[in-house]
Protein backbone atom coordinates (compact mmCIF):
# COMPACT_ATOMS: atom_id res chain seq x y z
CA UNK A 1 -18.93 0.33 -11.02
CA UNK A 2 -18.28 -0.71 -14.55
CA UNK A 3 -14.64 -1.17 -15.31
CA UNK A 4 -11.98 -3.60 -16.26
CA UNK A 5 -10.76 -6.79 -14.33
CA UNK A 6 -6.39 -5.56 -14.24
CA UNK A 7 -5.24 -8.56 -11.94
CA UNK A 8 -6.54 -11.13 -10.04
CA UNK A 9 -4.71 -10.62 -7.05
CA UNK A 10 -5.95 -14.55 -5.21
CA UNK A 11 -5.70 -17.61 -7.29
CA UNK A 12 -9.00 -19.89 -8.19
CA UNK A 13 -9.24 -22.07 -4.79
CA UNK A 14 -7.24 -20.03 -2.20
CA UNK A 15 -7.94 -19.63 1.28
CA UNK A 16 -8.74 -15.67 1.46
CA UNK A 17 -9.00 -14.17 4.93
CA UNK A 18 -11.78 -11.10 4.86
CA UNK A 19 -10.47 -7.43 3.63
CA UNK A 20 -7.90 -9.06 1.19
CA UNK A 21 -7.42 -7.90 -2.41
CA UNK A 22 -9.10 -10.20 -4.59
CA UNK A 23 -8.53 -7.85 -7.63
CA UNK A 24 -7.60 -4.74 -8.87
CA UNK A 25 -10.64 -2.92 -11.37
CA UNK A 26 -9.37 -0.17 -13.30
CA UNK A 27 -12.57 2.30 -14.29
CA UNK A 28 -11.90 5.92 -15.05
CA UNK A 29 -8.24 5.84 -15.21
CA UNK A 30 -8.03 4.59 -11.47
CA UNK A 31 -7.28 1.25 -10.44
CA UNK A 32 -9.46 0.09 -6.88
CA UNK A 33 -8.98 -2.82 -5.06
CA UNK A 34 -12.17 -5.40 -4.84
CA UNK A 35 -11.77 -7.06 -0.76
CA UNK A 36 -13.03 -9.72 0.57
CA UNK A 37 -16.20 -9.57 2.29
CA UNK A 38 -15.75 -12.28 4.14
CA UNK A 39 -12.96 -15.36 4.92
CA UNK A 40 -13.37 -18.61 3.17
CA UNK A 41 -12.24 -20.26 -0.54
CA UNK A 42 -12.37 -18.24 -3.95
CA UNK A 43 -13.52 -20.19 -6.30
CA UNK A 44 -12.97 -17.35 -9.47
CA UNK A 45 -15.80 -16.54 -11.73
CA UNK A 46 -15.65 -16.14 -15.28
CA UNK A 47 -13.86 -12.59 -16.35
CA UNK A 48 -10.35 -12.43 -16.67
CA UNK A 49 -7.39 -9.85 -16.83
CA UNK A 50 -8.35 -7.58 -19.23
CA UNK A 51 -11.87 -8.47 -19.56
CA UNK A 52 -14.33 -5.69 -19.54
CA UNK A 53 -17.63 -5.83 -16.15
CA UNK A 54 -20.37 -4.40 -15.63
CA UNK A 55 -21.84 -3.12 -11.77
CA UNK A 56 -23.54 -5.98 -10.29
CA UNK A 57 -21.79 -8.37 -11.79
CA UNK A 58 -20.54 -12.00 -9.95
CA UNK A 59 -16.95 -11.80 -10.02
CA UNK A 60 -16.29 -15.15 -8.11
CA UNK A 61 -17.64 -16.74 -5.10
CA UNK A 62 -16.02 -17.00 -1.66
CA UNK A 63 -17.68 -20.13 0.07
């Protein structure tokens, strides 16, 4: 869904475990946590907090 990026909730290089918050997208007034879809590193992509994105857009990478 289109929205914008309202935190990054896992710092560029972190060890993320899958299911945690990554970050919080606000779109229509509600905010929804983005999880993990799987354990590994985050290396962050390119929007930050308060950056508009659009559906099918890379937000990072988990590796």
């Amino acid at each position: 869904m289109d929205g914008t990026v309202v935190k990054w909730a896992a710092e560029d290089g972190a060890n993320i475990s899958e299911g945690d918050t990554v970050l919080v997208l606000e779109a229509m007034k509600m905010e929804t946590p983005v999880r993990a879809h799987r354990s590994g590193t985050l290396t962050r992509g390119e929007p930050n907090e308060g950056d508009a994105v659009r559906k099918g857009q890379a937000l990072g990478e988990i590796a």
